[in-house]
C-alpha atoms as a PDB file:
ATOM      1  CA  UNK A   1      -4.179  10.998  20.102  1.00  0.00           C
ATOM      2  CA  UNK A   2      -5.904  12.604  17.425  1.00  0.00           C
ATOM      3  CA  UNK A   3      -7.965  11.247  14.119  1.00  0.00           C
ATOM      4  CA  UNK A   4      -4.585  11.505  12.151  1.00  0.00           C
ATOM      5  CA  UNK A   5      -1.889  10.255  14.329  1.00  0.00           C
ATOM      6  CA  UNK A   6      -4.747   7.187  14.899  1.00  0.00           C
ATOM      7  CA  UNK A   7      -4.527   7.155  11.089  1.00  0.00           C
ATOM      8  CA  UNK A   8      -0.811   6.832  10.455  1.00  0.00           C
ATOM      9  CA  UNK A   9      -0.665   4.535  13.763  1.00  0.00           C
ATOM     10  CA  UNK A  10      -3.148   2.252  11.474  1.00  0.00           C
ATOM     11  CA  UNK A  11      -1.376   2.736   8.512  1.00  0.00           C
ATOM     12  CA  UNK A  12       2.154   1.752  10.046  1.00  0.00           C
ATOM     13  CA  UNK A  13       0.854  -1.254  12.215  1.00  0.00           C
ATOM     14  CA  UNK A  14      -0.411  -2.813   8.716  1.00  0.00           C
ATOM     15  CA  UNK A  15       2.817  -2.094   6.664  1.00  0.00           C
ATOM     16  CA  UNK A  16       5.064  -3.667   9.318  1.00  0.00           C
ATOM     17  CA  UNK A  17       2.901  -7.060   8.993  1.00  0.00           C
ATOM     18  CA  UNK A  18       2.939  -6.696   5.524  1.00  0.00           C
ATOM     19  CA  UNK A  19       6.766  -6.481   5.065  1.00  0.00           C
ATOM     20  CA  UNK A  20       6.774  -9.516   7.809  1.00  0.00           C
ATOM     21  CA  UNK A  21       4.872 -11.649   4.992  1.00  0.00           C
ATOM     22  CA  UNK A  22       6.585 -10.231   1.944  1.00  0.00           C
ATOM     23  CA  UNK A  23      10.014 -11.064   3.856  1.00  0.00           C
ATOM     24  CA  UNK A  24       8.876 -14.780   3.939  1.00  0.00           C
ATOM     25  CA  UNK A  25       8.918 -15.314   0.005  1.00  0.00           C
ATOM     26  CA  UNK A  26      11.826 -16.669  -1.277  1.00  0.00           C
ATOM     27  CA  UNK A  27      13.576 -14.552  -4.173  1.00  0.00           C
ATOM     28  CA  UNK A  28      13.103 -17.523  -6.222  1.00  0.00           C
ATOM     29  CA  UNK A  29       9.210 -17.144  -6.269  1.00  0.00           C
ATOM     30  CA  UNK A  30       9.199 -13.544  -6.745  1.00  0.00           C
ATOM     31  CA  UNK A  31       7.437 -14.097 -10.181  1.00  0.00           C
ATOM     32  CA  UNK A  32       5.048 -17.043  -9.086  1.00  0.00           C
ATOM     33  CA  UNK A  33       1.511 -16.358  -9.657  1.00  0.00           C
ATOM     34  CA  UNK A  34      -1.620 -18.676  -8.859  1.00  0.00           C
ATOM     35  CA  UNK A  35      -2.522 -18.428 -12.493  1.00  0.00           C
ATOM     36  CA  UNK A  36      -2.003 -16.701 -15.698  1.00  0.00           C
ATOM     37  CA  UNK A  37      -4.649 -13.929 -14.611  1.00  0.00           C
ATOM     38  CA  UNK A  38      -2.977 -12.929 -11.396  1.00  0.00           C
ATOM     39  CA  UNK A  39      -0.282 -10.953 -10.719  1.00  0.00           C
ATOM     40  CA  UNK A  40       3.269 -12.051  -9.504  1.00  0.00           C
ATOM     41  CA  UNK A  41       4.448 -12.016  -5.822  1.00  0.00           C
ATOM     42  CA  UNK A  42       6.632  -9.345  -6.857  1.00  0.00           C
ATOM     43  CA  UNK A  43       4.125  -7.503  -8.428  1.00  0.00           C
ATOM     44  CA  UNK A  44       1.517  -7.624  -5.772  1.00  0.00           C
ATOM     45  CA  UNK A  45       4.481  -6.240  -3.304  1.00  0.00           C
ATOM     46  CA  UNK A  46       5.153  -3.252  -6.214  1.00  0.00           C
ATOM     47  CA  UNK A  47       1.607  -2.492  -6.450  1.00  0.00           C
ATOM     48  CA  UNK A  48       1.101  -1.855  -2.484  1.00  0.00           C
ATOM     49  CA  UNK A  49       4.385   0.130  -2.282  1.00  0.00           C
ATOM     50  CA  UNK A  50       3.767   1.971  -5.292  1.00  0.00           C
ATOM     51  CA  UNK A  51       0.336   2.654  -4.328  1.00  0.00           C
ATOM     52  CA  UNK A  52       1.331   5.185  -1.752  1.00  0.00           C
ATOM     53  CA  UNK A  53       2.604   7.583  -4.795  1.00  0.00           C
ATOM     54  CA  UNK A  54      -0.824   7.567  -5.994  1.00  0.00           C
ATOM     55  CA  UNK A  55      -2.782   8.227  -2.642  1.00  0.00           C
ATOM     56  CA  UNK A  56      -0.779  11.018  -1.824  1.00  0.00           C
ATOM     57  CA  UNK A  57      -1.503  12.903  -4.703  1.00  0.00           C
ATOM     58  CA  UNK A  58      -5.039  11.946  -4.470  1.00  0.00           C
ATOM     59  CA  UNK A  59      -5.579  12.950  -0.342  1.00  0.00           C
ATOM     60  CA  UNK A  60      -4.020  16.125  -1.615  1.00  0.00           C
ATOM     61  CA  UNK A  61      -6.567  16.394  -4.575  1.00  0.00           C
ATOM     62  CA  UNK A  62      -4.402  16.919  -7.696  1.00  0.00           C
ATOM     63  CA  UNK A  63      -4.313  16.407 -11.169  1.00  0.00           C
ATOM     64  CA  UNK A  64      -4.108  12.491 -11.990  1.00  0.00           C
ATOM     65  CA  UNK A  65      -5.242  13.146 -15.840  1.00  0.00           C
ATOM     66  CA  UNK A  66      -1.200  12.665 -16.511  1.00  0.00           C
ATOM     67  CA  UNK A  67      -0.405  10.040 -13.737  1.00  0.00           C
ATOM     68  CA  UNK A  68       2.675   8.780 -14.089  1.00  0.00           C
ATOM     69  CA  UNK A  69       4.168   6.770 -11.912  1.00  0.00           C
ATOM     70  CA  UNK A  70       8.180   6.522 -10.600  1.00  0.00           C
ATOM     71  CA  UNK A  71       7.992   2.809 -10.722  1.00  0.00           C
ATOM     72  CA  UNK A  72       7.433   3.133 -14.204  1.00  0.00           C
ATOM     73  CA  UNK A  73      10.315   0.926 -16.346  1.00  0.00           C
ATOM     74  CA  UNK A  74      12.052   0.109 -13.241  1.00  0.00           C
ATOM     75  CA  UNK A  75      12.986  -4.059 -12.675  1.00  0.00           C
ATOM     76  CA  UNK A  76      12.147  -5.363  -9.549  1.00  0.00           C
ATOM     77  CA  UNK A  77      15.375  -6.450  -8.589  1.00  0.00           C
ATOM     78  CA  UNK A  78      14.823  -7.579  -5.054  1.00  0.00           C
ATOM     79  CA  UNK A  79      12.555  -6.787  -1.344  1.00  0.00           C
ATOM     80  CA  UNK A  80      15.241  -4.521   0.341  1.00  0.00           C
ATOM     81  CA  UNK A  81      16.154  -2.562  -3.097  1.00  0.00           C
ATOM     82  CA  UNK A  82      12.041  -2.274  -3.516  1.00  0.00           C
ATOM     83  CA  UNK A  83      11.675  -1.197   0.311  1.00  0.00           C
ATOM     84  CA  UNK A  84      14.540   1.377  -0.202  1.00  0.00           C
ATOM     85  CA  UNK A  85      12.948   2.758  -3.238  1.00  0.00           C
ATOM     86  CA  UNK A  86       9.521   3.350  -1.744  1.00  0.00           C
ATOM     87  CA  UNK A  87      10.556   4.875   1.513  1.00  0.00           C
ATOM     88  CA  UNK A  88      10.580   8.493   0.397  1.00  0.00           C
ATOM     89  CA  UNK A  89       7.247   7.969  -1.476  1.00  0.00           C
ATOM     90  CA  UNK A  90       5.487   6.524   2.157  1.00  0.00           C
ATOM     91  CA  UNK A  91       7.230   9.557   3.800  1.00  0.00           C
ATOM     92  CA  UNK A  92       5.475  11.774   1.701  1.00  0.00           C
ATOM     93  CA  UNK A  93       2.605  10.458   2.088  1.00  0.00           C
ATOM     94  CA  UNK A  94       2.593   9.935   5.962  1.00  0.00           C
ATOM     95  CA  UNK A  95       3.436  13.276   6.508  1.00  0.00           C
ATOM     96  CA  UNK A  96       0.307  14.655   4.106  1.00  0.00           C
ATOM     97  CA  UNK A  97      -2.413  12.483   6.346  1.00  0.00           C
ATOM     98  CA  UNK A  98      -0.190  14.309   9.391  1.00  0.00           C
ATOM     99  CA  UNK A  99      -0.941  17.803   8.340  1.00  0.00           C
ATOM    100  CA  UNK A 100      -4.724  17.279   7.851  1.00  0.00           C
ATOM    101  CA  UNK A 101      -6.575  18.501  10.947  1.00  0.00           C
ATOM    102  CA  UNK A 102      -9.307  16.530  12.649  1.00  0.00           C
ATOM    103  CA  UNK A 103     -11.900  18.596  11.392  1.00  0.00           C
ATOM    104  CA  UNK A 104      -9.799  18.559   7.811  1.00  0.00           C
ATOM    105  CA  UNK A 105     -10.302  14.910   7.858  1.00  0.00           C
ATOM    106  CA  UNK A 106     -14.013  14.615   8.876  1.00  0.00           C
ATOM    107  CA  UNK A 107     -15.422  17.194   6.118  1.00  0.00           C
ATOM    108  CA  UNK A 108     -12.851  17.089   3.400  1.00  0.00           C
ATOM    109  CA  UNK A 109     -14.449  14.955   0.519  1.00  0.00           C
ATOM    110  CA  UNK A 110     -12.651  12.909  -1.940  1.00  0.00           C
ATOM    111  CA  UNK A 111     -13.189  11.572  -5.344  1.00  0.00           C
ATOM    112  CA  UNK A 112     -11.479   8.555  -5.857  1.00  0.00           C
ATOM    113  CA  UNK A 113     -10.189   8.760  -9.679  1.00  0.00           C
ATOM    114  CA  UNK A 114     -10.831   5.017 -10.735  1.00  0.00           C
ATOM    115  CA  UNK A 115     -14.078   5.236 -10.281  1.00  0.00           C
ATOM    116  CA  UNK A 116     -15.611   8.776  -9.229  1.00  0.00           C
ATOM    117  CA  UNK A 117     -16.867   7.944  -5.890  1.00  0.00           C
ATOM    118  CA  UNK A 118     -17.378  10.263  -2.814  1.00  0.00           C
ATOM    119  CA  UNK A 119     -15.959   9.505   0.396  1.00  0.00           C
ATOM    120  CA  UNK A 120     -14.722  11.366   3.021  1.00  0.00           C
ATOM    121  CA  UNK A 121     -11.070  12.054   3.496  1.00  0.00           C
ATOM    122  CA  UNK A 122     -10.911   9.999   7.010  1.00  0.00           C
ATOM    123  CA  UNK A 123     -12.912   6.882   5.689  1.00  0.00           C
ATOM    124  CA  UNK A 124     -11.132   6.902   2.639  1.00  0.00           C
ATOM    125  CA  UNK A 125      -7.566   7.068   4.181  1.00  0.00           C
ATOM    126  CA  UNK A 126      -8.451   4.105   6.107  1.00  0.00           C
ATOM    127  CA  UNK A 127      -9.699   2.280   3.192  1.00  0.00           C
ATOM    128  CA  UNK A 128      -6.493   2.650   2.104  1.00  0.00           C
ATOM    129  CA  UNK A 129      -5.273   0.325   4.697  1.00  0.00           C
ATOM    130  CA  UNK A 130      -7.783  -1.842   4.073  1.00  0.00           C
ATOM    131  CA  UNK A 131      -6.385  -2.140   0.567  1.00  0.00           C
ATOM    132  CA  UNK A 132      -3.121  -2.892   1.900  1.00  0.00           C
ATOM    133  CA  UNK A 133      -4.712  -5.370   4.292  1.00  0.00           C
ATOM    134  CA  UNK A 134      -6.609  -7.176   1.310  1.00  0.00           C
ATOM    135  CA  UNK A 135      -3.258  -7.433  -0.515  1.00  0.00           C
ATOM    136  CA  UNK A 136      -1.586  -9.339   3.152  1.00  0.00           C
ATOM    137  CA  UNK A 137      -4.301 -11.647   2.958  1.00  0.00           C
ATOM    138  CA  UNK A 138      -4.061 -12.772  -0.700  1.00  0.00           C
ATOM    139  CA  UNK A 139      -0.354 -13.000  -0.129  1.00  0.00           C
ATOM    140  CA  UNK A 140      -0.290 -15.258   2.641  1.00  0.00           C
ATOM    141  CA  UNK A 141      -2.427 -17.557   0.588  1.00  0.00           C
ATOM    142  CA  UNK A 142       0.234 -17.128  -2.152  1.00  0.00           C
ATOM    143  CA  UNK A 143       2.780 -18.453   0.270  1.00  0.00           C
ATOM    144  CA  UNK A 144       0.402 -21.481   1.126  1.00  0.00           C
ATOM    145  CA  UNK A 145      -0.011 -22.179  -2.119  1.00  0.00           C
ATOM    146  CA  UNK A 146       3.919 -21.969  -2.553  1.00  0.00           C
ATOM    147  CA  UNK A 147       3.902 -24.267   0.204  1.00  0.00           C
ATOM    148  CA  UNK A 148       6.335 -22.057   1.925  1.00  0.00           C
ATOM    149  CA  UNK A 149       6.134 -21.255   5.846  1.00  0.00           C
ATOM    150  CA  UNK A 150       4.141 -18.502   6.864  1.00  0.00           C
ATOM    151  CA  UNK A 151       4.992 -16.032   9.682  1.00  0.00           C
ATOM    152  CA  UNK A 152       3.325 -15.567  12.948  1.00  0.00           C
ATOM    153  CA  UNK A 153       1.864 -11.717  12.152  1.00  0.00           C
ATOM    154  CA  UNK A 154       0.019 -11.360  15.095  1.00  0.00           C
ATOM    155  CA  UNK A 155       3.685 -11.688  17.406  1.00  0.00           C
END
């Protein structure tokens, strides 16, 4: 197995236990939030899908200055609709961490636009999953907090 196929094996393994949590909310809580300063259960589950949009262009170092993303004006109108949406956009985005070679991944350096920082293309890539594994986490405590039944993500 090489460094990227170990990379989109990561990346997979994490979205499958993340759409195992985000299928536990009831529809009727998709706008809950722990307070006013946090963001909705529906818009935690929009920002991590809509994410990948954004890391793809930034693993393949373009332009962000004009970022724009397709989420933009569009309701959340349920999971499966949102799921459906994002697929192409993970595609995408799979398939660019696919094409980078091992050596690709080990020297290419990127600059994360939010805040200029250095990393290399592998680490960063599976930072990305830690992001996505951050967001599982504060979810599930979401759903605690909801008092509604977690699932079993380690099954």
């Amino acid at each position: 197995m090489n460094l990227s196929e170990l990379i989109i094996l990561n990346l997979k393994e994490i979205r499958i236990r993340s759409i195992k949590i985000w299928k536990a909310l009831p529809e009727n809580y998709n706008n809950w939030k722990p307070d006013r300063a946090a963001i909705s259960a529906a818009e935690m589950i929009r920002h991590v899908l809509e994410a990948d949009y954004g890391w793809n262009m930034i693993v393949n170092q373009e332009d962000m200055a004009n970022y724009k993303t397709p989420w933009e004006n569009r309701p959340f109108i349920s999971l499966k609709d949102e799921l459906e949406f994002a697929e192409p956009f993970r595609k995408t985005f799979l398939e660019s961490i696919r094409q980078f070679s091992d050596e690709e991944l080990k020297e290419t350096e990127i600059i994360h636009p939010g805040n200029g920082a250095k990393k290399n293309l592998a680490k960063y890539v599976f930072r990305i999953g830690y992001h996505e594994s951050v967001h599982a986490g504060q979810f599930l405590s979401y759903l605690r907090a909801m008092k509604v039944e977690r699932p079993k993500i380690w099954d």
